[in-house]
C-alpha atoms as a PDB file:
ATOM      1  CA  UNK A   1      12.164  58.034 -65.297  1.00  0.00           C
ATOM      2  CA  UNK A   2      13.533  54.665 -64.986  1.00  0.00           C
ATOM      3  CA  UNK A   3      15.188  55.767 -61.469  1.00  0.00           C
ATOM      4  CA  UNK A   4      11.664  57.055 -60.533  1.00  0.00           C
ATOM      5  CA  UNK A   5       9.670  54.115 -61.565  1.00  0.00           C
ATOM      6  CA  UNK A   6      11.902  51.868 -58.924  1.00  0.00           C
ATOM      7  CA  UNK A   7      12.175  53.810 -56.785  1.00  0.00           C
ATOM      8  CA  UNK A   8       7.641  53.701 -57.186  1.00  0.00           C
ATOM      9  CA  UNK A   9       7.867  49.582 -57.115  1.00  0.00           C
ATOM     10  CA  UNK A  10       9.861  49.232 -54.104  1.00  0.00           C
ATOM     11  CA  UNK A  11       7.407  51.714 -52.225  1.00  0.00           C
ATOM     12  CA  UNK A  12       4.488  49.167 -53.548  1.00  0.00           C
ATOM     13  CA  UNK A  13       6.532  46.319 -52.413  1.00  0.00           C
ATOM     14  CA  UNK A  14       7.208  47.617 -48.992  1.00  0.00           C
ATOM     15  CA  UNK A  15       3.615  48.414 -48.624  1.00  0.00           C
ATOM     16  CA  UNK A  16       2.296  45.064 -49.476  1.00  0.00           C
ATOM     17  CA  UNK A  17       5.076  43.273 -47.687  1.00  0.00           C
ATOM     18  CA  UNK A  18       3.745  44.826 -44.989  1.00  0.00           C
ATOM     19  CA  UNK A  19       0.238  43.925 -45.695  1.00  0.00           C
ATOM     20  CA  UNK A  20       1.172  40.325 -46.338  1.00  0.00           C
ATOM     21  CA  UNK A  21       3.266  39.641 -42.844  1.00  0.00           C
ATOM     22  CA  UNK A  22       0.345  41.065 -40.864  1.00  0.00           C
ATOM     23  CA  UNK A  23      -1.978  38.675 -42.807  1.00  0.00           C
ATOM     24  CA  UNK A  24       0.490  35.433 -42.453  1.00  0.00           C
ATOM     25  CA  UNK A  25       1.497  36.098 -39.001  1.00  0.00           C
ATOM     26  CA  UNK A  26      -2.020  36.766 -37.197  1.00  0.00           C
ATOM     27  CA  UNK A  27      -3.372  33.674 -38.846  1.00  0.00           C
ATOM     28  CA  UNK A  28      -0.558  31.876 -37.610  1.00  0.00           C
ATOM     29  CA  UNK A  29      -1.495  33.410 -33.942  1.00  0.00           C
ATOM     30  CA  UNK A  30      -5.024  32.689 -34.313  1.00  0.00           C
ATOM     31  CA  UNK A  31      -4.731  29.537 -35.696  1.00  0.00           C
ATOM     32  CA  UNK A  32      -2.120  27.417 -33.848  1.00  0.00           C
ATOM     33  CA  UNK A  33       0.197  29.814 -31.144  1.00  0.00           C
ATOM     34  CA  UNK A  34      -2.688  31.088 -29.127  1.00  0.00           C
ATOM     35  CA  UNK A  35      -5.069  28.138 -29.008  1.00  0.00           C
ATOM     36  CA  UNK A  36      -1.461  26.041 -28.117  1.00  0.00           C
ATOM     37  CA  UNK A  37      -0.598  28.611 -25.448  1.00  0.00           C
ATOM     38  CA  UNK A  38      -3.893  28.430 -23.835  1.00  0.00           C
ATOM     39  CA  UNK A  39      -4.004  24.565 -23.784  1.00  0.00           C
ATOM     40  CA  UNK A  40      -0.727  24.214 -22.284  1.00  0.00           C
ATOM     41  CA  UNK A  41      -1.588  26.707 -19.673  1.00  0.00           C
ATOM     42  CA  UNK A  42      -4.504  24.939 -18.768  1.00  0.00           C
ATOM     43  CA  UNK A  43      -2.585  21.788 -18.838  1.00  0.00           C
ATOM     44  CA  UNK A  44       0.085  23.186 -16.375  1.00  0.00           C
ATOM     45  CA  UNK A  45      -2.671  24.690 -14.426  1.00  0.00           C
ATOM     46  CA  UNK A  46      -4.227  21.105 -13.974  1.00  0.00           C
ATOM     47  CA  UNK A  47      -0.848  19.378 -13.248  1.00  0.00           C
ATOM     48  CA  UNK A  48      -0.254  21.841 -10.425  1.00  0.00           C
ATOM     49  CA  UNK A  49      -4.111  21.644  -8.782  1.00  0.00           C
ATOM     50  CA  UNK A  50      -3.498  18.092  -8.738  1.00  0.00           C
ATOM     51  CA  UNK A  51       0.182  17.844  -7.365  1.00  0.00           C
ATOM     52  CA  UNK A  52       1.474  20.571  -5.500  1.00  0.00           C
ATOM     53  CA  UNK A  53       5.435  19.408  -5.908  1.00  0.00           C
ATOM     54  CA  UNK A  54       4.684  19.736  -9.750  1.00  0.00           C
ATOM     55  CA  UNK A  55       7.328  21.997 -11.372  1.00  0.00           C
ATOM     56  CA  UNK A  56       5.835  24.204 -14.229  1.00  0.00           C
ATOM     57  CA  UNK A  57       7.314  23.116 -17.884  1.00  0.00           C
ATOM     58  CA  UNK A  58       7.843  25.789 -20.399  1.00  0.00           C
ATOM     59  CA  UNK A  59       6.246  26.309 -23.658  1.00  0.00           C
ATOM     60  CA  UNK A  60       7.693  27.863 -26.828  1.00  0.00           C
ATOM     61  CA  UNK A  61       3.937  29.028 -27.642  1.00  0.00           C
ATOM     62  CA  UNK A  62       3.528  30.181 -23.955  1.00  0.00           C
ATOM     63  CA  UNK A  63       6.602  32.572 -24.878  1.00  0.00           C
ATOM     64  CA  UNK A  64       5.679  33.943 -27.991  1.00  0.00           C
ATOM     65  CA  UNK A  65       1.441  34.401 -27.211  1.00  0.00           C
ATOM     66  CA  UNK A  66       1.270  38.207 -26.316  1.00  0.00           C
ATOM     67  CA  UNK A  67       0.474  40.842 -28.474  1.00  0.00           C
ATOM     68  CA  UNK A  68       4.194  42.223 -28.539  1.00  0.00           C
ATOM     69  CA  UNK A  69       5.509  39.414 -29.575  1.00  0.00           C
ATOM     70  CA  UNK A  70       3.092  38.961 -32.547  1.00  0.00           C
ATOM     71  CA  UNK A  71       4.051  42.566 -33.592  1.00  0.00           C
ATOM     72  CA  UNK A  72       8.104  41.513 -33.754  1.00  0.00           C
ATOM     73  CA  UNK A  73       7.376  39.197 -35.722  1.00  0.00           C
ATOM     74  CA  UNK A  74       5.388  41.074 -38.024  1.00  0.00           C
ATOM     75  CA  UNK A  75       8.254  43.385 -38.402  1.00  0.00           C
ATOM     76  CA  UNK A  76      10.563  40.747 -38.767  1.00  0.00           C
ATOM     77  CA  UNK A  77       8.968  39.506 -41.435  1.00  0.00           C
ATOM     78  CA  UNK A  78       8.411  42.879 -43.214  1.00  0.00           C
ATOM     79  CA  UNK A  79      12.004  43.684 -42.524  1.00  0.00           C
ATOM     80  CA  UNK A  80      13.245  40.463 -44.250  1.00  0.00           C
ATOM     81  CA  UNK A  81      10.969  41.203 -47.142  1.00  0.00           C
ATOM     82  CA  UNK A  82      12.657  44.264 -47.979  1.00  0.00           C
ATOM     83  CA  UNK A  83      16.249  43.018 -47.137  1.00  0.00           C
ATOM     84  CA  UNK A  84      15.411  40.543 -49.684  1.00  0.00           C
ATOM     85  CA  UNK A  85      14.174  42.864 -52.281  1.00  0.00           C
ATOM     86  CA  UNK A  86      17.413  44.908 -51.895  1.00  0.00           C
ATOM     87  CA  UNK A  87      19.861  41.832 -51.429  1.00  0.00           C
ATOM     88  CA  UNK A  88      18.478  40.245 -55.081  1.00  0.00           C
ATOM     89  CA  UNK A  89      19.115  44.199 -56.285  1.00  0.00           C
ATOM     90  CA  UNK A  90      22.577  43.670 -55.168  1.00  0.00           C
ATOM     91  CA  UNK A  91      23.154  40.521 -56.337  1.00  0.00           C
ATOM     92  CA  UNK A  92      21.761  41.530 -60.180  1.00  0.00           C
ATOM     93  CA  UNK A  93      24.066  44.623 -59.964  1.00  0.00           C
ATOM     94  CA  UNK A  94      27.267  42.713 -58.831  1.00  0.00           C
ATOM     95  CA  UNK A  95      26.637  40.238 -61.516  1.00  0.00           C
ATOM     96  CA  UNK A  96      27.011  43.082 -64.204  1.00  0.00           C
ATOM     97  CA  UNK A  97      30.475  43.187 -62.929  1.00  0.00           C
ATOM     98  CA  UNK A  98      31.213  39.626 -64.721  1.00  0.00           C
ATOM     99  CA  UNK A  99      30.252  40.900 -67.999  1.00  0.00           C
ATOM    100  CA  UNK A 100      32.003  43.200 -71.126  1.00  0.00           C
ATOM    101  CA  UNK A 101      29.693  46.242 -71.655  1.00  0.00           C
ATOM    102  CA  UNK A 102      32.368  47.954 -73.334  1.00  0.00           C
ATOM    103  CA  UNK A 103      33.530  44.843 -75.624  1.00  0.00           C
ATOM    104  CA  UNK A 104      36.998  46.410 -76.514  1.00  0.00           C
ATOM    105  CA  UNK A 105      39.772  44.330 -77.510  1.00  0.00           C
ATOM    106  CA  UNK A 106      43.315  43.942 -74.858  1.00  0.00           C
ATOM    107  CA  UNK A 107      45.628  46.773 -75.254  1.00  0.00           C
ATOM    108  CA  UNK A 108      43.506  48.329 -77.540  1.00  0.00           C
ATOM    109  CA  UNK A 109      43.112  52.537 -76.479  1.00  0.00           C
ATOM    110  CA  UNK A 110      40.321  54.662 -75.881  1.00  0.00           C
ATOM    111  CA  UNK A 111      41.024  58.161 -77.959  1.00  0.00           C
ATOM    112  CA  UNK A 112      38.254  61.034 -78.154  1.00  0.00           C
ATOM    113  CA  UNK A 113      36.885  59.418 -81.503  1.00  0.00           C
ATOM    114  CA  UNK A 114      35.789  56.182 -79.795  1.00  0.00           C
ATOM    115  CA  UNK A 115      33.594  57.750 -76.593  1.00  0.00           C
ATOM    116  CA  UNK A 116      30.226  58.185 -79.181  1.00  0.00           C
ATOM    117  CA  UNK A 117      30.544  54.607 -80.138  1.00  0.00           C
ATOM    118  CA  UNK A 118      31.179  53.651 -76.268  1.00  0.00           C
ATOM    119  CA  UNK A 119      28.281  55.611 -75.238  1.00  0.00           C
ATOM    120  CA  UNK A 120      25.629  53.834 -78.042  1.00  0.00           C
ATOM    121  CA  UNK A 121      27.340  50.581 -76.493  1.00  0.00           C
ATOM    122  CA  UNK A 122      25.995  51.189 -72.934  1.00  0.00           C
ATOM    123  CA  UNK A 123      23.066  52.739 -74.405  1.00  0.00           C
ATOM    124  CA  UNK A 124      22.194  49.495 -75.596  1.00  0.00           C
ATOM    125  CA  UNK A 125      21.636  47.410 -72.518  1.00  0.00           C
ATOM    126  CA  UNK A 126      18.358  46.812 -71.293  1.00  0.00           C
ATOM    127  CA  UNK A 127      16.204  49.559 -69.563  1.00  0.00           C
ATOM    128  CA  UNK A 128      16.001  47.481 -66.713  1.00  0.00           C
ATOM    129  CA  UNK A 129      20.207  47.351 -66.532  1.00  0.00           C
ATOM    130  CA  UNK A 130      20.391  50.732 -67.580  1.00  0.00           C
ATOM    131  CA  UNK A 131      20.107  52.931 -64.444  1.00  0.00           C
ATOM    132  CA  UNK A 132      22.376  50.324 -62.919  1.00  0.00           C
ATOM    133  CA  UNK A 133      25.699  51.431 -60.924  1.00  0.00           C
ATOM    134  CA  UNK A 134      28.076  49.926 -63.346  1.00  0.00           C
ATOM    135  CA  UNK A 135      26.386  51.185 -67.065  1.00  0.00           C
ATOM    136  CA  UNK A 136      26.055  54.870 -64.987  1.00  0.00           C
ATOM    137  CA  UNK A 137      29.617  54.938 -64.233  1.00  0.00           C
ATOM    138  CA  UNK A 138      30.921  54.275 -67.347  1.00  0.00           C
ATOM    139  CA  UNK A 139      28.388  56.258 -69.587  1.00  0.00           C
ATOM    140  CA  UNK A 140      29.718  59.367 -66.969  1.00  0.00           C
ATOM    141  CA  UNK A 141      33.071  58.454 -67.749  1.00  0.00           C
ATOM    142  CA  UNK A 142      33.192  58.347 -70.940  1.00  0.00           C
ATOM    143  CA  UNK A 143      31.370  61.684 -71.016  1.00  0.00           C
ATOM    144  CA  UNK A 144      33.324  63.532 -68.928  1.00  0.00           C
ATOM    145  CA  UNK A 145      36.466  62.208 -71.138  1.00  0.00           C
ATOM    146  CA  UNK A 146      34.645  63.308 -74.256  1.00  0.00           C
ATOM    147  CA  UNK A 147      34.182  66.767 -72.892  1.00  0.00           C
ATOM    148  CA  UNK A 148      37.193  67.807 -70.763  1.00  0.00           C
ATOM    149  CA  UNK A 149      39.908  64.856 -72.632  1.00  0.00           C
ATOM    150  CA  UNK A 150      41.415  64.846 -69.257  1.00  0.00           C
ATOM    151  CA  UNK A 151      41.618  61.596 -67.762  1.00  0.00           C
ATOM    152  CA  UNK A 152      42.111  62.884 -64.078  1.00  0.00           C
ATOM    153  CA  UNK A 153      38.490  64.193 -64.269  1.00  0.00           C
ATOM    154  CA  UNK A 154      37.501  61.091 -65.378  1.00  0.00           C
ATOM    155  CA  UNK A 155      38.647  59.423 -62.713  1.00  0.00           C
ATOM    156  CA  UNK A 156      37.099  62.340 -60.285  1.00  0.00           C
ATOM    157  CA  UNK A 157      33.507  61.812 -61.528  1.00  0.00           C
ATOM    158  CA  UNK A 158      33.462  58.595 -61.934  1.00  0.00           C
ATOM    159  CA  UNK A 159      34.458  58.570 -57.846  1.00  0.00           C
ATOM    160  CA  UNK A 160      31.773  61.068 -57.091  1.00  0.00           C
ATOM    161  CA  UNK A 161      29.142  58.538 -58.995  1.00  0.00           C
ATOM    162  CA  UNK A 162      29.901  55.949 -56.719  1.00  0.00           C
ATOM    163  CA  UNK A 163      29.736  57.631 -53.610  1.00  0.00           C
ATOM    164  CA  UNK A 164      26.457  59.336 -54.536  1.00  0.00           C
ATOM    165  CA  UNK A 165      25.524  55.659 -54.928  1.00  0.00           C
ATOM    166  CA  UNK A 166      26.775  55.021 -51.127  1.00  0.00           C
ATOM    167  CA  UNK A 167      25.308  57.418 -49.844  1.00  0.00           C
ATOM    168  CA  UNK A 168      21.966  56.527 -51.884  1.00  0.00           C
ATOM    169  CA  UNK A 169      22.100  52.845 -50.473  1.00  0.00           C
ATOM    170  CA  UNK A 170      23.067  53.753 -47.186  1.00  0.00           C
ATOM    171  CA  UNK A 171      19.963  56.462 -46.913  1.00  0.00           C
ATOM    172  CA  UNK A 172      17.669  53.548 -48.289  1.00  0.00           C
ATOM    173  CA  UNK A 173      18.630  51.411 -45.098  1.00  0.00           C
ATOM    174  CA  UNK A 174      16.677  53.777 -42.729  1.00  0.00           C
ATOM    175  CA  UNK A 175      13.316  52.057 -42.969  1.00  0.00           C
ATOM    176  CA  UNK A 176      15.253  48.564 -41.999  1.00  0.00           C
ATOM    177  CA  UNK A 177      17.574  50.379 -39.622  1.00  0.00           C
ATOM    178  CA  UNK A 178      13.976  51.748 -37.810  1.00  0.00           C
ATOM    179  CA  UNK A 179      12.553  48.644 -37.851  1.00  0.00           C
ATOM    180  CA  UNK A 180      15.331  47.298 -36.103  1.00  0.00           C
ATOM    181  CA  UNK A 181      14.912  49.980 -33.474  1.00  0.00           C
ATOM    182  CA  UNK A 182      11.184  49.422 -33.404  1.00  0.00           C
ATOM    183  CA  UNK A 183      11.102  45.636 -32.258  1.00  0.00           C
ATOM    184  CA  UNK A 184      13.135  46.236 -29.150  1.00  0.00           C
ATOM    185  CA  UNK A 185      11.277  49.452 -28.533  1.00  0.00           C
ATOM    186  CA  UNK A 186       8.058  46.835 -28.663  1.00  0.00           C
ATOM    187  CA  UNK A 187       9.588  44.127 -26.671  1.00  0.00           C
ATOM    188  CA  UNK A 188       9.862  46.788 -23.577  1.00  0.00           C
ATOM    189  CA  UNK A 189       7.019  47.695 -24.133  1.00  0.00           C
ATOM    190  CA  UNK A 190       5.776  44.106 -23.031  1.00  0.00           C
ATOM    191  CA  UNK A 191       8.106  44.396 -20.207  1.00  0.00           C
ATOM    192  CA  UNK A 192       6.525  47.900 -18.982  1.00  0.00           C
ATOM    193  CA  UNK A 193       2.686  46.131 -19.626  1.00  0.00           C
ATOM    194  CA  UNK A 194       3.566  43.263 -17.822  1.00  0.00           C
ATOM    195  CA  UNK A 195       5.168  44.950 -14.631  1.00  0.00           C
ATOM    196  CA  UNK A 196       2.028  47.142 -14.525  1.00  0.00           C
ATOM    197  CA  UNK A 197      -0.418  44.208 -14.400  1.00  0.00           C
ATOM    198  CA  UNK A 198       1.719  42.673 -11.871  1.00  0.00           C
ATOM    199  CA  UNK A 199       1.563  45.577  -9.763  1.00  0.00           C
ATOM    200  CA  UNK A 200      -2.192  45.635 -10.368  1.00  0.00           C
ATOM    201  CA  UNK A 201      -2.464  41.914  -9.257  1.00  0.00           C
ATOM    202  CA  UNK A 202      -0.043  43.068  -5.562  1.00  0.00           C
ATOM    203  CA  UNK A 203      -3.172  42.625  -3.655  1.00  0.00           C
ATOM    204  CA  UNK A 204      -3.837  39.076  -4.390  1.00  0.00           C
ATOM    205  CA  UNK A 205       0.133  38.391  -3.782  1.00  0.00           C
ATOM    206  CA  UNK A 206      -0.404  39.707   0.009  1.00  0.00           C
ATOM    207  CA  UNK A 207      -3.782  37.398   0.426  1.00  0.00           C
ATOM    208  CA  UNK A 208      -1.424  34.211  -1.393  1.00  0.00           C
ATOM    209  CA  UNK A 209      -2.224  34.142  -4.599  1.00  0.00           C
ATOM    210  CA  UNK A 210       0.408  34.471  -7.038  1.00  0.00           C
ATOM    211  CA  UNK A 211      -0.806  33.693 -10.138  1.00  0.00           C
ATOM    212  CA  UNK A 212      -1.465  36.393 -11.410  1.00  0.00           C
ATOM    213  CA  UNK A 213       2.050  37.963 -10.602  1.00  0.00           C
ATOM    214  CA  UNK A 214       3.584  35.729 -11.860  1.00  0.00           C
ATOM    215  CA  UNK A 215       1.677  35.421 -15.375  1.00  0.00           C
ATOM    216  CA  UNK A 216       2.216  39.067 -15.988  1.00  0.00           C
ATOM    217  CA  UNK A 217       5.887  38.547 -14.821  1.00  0.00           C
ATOM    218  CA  UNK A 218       6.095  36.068 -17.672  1.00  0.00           C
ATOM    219  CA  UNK A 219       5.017  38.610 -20.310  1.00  0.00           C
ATOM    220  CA  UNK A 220       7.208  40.873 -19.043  1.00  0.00           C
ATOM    221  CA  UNK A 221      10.459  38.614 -19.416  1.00  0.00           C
ATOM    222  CA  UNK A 222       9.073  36.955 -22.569  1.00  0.00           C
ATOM    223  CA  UNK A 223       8.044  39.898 -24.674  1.00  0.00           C
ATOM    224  CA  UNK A 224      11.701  41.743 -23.798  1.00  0.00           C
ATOM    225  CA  UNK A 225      13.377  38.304 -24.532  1.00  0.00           C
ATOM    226  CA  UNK A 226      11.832  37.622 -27.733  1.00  0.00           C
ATOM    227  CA  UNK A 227      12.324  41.080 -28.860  1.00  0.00           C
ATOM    228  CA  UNK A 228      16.314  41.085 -28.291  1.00  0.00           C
ATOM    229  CA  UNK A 229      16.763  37.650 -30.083  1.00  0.00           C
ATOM    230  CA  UNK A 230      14.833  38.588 -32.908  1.00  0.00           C
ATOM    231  CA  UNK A 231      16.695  42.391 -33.350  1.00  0.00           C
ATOM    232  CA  UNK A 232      19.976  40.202 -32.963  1.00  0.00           C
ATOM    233  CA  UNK A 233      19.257  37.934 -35.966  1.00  0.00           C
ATOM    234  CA  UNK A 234      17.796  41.045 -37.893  1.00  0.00           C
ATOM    235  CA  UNK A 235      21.049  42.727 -37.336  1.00  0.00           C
ATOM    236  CA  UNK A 236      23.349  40.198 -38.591  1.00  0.00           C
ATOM    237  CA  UNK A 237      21.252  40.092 -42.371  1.00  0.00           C
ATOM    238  CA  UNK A 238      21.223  44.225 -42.273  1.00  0.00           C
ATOM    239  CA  UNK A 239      24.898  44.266 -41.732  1.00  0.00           C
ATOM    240  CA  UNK A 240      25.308  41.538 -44.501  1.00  0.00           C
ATOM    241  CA  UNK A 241      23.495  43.626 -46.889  1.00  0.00           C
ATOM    242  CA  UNK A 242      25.679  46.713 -46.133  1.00  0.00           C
ATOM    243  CA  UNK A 243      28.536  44.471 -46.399  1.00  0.00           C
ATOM    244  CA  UNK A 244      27.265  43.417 -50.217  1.00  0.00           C
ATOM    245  CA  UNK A 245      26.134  46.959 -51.405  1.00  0.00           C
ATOM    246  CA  UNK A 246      29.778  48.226 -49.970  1.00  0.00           C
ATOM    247  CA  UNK A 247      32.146  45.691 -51.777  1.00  0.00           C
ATOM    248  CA  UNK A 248      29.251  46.300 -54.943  1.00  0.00           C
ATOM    249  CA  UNK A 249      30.757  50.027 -54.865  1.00  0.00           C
ATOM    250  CA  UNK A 250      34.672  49.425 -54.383  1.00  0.00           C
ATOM    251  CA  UNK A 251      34.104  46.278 -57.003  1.00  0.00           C
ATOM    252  CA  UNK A 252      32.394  49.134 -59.857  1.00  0.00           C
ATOM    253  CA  UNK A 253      35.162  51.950 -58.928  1.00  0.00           C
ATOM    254  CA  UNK A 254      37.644  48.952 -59.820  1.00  0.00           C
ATOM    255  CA  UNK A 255      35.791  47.724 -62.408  1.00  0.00           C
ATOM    256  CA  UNK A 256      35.893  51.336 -64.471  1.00  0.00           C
ATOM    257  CA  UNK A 257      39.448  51.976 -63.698  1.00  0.00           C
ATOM    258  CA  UNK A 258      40.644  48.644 -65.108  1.00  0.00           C
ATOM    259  CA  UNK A 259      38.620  48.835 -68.722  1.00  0.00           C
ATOM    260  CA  UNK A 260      38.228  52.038 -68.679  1.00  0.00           C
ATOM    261  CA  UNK A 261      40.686  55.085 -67.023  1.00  0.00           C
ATOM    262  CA  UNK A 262      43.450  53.060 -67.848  1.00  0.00           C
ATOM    263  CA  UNK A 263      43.033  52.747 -71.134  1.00  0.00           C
ATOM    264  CA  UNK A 264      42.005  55.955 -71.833  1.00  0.00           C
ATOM    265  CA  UNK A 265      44.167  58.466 -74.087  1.00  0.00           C
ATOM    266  CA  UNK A 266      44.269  61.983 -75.008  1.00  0.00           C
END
């Protein structure tokens, strides 16, 4: 129940996280990028009517005004949100790892008599800690040893615990890993809007008139730009999370065999 019940509150999170980046981001837009993007273009647009030889200065609002960009950052910021959620998961976990659940004194062996009083042990942490990696693996440890008193089958479950977890993590990643595929996916297509509306605007080219080419040009480059640099940043915290669930895994399999397999005896 407890698994089921997080598994609930991270859906809720996700949801709201999204909810919550559309809100923040779109009132950023409306408030301040678009307004700024539209004054500097109207600026530029003045400095060029009156000098000819002006040369056009760039705007960071300019680049980030369309409707694709908005949406990257959007899922940015949703992506982030869950990263986070996971990454403080992670962190609570590995911190488990600092602590004594089985409170045994050095040298002192596990025999067939001791695994009840082990199991009440674990069965004593908090249900929050409970469905933990760390608790899991040694409560399935200790009952495997208490029903087979082979320590090699120990050591075999306790393994296929932690890769279950692995694979659990790693299958939790695929909303972040899509998002990561969406924003690019957005960014070209900016690139494919903008090239259209350029196209559209061909005629006025021919009769001298380039503005409008060259506008839609600009949301072309910008939205494909803005969408690699922000898929490159999102990258780098998805593969540090991996990174942290992965050594969380090899750090709990080292963990049990330490206090536990190697101190067990039948």
């Amino acid at each position: 129940m407890s698994m089921k019940n997080t598994f609930r509150n991270e859906f809720v999170y996700q949801v709201f996280a999204l909810l919550i980046a559309f809100i923040v981001v779109h009132a950023v837009y409306v408030s301040l990028v678009r307004p700024a993007a539209t004054g500097h273009m109207q600026q530029e647009a003045a400095n060029m009517a009156a000098n000819p030889d002006y040369i056009s200065q760039d705007s960071f609002y300019v680049i980030i005004k369309d409707f694709e960009q908005e949406t990257c950052f959007i899922l940015m910021l949703w992506a982030l949100s869950i990263l986070s959620y996971k990454g403080l998961a992670t962190r609570r976990q590995s911190a488990m790892l600092e602590r004594d659940l089985l409170q045994l004194p050095d040298g002192l062996p596990i025999g067939i008599e001791d695994t009840r009083a082990l199991s009440e042990r674990l069965n004593t942490t908090s249900p929050d800690e409970r469905h933990y990696l760390l608790p899991r693996v040694l409560l399935t440890g200790i009952e495997r040893f208490s029903a087979t008193r082979n320590v090699q089958d120990v050591s075999t479950a306790i393994r296929d615990v932690c890769q279950s977890e692995g694979d659990r993590l790693e299958s939790e990643l695929s909303i972040i890993r899509y998002i990561a595929w969406a924003i690019p996916s957005v960014g070209f297509i900016g690139t494919v809007r903008g090239i259209g509306d350029a196209l559209g605007q061909a005629h006025r080219a021919v009769a001298g008139d380039i503005t409008g080419v060259t506008e839609n040009l600009g949301v072309a480059f910008n939205s494909t730009f803005v969408a690699l640099v922000i898929s490159i940043i999102l990258m780098f915290f998805i593969h540090q999370l991996q990174l942290k669930q992965e050594r969380l895994i090899l750090d709990t399999e080292q963990y049990a065999d330490h206090w536990l397999i190697r101190k067990l005896r039948t």
